[in-house]
PDB file of N, CA and C in Angstrom:
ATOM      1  N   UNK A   1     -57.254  47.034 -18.026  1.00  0.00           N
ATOM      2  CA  UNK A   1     -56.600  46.526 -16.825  1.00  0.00           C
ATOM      3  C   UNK A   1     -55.458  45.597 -17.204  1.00  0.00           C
ATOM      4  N   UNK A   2     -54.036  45.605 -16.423  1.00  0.00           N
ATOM      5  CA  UNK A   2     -53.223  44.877 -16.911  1.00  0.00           C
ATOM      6  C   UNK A   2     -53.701  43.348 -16.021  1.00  0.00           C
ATOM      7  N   UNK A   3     -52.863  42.507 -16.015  1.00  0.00           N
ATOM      8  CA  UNK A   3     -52.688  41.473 -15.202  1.00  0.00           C
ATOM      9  C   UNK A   3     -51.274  41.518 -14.267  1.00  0.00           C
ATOM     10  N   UNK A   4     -51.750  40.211 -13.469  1.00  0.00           N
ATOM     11  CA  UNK A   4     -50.720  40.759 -12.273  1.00  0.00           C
ATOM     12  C   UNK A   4     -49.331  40.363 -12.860  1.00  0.00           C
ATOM     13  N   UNK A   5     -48.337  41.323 -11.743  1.00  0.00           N
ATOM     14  CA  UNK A   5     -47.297  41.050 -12.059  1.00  0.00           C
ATOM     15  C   UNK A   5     -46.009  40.000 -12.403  1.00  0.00           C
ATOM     16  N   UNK A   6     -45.904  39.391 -13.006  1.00  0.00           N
ATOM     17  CA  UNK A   6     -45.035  37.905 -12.949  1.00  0.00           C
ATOM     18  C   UNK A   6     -44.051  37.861 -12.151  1.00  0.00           C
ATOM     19  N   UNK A   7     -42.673  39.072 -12.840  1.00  0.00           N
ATOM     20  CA  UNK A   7     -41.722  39.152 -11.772  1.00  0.00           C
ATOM     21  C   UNK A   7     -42.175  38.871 -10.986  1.00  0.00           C
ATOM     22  N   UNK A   8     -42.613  40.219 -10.567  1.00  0.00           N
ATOM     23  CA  UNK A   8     -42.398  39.833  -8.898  1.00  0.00           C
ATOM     24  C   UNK A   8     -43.168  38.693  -8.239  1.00  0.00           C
ATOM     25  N   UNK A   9     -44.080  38.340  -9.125  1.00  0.00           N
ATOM     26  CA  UNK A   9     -45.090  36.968  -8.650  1.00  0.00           C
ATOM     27  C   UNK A   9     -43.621  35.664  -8.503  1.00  0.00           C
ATOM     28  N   UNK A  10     -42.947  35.928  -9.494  1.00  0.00           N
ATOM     29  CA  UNK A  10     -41.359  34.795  -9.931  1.00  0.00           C
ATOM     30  C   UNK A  10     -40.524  35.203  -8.642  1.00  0.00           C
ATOM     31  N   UNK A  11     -40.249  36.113  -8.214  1.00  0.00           N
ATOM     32  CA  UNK A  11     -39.144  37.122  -6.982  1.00  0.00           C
ATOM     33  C   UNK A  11     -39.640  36.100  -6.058  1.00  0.00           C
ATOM     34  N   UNK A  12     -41.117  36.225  -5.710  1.00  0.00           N
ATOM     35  CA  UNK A  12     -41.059  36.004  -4.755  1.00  0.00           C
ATOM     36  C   UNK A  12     -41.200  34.540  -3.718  1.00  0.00           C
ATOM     37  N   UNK A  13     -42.091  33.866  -5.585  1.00  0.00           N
ATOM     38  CA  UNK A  13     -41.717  32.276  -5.435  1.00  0.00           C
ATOM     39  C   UNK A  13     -40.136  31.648  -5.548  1.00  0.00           C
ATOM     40  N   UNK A  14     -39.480  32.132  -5.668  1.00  0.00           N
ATOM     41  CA  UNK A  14     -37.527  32.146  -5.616  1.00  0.00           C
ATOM     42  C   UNK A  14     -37.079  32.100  -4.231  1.00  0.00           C
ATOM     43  N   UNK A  15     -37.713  33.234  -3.829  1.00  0.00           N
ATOM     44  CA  UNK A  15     -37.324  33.930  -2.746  1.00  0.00           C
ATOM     45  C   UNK A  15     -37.897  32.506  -1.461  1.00  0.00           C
ATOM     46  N   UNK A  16     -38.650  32.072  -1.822  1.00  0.00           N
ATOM     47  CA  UNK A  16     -39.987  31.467  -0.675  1.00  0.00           C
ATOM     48  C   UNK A  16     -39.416  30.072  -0.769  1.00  0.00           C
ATOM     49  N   UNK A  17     -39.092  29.933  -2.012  1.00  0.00           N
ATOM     50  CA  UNK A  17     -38.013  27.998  -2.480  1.00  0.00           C
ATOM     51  C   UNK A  17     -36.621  28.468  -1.786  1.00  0.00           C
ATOM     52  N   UNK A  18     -36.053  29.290  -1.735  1.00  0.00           N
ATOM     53  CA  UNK A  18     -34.939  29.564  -1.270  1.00  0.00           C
ATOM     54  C   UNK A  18     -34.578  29.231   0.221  1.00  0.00           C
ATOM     55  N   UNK A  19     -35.828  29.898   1.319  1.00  0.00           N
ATOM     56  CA  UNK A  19     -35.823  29.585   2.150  1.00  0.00           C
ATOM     57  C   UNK A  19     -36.203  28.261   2.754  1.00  0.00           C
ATOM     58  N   UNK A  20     -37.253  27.333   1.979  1.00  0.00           N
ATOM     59  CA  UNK A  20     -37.387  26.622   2.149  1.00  0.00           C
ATOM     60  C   UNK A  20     -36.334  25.460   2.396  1.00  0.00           C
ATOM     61  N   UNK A  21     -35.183  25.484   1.011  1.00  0.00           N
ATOM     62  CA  UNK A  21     -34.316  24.807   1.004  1.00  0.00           C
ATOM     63  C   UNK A  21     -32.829  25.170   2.142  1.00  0.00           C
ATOM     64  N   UNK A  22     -33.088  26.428   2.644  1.00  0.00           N
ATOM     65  CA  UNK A  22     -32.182  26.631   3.688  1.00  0.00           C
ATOM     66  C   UNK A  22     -32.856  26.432   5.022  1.00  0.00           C
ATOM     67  N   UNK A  23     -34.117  26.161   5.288  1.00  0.00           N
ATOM     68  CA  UNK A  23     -34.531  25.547   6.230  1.00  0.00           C
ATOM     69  C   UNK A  23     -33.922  24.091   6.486  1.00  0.00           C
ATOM     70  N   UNK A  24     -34.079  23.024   4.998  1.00  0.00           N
ATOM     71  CA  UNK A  24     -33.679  22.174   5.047  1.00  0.00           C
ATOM     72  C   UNK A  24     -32.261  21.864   5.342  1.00  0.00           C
ATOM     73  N   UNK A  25     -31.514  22.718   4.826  1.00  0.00           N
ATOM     74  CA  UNK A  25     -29.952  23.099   5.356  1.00  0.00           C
ATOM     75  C   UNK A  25     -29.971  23.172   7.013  1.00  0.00           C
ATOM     76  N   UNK A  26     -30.725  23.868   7.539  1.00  0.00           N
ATOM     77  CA  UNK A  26     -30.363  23.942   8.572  1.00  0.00           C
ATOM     78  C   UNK A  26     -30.882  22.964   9.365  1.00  0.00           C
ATOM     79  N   UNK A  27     -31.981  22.337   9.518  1.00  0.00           N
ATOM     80  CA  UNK A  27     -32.327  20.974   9.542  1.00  0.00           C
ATOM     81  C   UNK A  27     -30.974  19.734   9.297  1.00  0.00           C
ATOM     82  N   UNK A  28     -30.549  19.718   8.301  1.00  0.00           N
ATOM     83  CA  UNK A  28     -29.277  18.831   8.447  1.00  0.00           C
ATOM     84  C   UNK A  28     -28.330  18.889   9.039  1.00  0.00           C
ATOM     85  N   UNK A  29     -27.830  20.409   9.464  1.00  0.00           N
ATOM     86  CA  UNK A  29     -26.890  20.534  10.339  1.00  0.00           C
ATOM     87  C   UNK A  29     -27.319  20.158  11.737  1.00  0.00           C
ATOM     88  N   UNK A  30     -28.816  20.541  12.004  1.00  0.00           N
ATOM     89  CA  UNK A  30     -28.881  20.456  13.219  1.00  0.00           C
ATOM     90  C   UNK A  30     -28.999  18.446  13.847  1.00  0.00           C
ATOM     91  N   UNK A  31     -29.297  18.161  12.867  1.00  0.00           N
ATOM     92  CA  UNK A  31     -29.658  16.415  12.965  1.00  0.00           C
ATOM     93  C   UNK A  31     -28.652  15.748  12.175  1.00  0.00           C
ATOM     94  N   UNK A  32     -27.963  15.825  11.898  1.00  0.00           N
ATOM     95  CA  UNK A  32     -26.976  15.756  10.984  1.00  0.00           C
ATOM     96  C   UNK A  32     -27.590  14.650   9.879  1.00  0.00           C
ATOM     97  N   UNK A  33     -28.858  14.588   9.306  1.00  0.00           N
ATOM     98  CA  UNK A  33     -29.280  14.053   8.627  1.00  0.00           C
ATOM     99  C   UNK A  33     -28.922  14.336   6.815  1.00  0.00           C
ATOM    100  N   UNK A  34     -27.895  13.354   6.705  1.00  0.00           N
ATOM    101  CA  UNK A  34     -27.307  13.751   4.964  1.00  0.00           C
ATOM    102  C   UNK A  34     -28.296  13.953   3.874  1.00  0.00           C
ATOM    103  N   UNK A  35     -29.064  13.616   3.741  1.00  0.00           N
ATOM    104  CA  UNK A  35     -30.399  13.335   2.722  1.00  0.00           C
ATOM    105  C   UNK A  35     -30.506  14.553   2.660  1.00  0.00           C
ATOM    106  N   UNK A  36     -31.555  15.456   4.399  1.00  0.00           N
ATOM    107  CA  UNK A  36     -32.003  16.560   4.178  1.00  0.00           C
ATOM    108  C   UNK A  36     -30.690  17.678   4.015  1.00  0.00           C
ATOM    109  N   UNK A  37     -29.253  17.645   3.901  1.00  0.00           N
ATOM    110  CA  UNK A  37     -28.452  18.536   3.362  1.00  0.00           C
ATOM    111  C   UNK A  37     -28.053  18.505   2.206  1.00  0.00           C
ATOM    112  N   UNK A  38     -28.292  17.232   1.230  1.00  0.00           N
ATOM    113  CA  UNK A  38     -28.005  17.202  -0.202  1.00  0.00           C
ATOM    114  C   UNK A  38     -29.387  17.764  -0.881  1.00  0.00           C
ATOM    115  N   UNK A  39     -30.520  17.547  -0.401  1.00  0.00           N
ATOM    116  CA  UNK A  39     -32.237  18.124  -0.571  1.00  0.00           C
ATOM    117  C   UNK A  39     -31.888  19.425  -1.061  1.00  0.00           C
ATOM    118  N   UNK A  40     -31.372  20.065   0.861  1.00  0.00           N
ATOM    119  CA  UNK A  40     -31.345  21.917   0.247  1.00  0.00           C
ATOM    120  C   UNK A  40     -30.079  22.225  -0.661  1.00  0.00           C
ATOM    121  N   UNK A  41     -28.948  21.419  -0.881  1.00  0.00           N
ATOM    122  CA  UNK A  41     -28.024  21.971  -2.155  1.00  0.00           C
ATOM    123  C   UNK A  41     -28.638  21.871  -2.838  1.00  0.00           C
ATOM    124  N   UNK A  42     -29.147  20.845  -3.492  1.00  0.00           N
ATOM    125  CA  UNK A  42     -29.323  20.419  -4.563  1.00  0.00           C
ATOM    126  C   UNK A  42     -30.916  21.443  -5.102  1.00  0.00           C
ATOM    127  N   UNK A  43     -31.499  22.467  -3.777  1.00  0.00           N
ATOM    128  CA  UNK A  43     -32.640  22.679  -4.566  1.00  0.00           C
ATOM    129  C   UNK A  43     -32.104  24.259  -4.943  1.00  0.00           C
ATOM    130  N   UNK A  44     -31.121  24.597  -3.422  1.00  0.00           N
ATOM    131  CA  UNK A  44     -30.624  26.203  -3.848  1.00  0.00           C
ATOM    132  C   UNK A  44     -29.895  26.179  -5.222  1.00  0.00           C
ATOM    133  N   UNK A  45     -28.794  25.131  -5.478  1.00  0.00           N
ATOM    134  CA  UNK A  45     -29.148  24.763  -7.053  1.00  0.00           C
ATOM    135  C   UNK A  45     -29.784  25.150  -8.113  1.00  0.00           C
ATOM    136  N   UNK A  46     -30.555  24.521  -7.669  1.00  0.00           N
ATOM    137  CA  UNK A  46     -31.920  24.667  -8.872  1.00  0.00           C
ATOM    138  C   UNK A  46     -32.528  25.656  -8.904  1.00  0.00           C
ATOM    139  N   UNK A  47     -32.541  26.381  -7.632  1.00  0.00           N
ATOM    140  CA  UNK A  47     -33.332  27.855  -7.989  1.00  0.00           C
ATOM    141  C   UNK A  47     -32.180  29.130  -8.525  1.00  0.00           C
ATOM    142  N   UNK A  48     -31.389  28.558  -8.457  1.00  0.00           N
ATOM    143  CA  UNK A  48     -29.825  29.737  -8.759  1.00  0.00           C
ATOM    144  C   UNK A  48     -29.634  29.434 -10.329  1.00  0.00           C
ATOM    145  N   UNK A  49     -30.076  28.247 -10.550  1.00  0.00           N
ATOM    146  CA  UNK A  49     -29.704  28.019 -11.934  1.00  0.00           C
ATOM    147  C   UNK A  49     -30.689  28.766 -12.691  1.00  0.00           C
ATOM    148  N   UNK A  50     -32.161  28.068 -12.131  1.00  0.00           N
ATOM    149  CA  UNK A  50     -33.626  28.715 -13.133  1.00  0.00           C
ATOM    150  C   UNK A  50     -33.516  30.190 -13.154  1.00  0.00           C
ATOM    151  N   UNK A  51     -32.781  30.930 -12.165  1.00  0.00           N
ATOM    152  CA  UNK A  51     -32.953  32.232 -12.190  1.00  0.00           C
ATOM    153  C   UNK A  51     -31.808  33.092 -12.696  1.00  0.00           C
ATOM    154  N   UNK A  52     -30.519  32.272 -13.040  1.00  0.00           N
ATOM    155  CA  UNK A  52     -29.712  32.872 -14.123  1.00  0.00           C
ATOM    156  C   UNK A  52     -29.985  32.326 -15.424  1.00  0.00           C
ATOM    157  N   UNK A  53     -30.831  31.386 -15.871  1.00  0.00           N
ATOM    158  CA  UNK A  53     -31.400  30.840 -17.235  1.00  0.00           C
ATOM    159  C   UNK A  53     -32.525  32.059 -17.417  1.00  0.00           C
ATOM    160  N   UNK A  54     -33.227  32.477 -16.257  1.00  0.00           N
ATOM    161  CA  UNK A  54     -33.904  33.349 -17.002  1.00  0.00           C
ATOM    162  C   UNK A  54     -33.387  35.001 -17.401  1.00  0.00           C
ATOM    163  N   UNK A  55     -32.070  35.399 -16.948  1.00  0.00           N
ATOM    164  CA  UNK A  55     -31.937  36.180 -17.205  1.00  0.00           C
ATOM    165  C   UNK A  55     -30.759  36.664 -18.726  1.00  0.00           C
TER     166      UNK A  55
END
């Protein structure tokens, strides 16, 4: 038996931080709260970076 898949186990935790942090995006626009719009740059960031480091 293999074990489960990583990719896509990785796809889809990317995918799930991604939205999270554009929730927070949209949250700042809507409240115009600066904190929570530097939050989601700074995390879509981080998931754009980890996922061209891994490739």
């Amino acid at each position: 038996m293999s074990g489960p898949d990583r990719s896509a186990f990785a796809r889809r935790h990317a995918v799930a931080l991604c939205i999270v942090f554009l929730a927070l995006l949209a949250l700042a626009g809507l409240r115009g709260n600066a904190f929570a719009g530097l939050a989601g740059v700074a995390g879509l960031a981080w998931v754009i970076w980890a996922h061209l480091e891994r490739n």
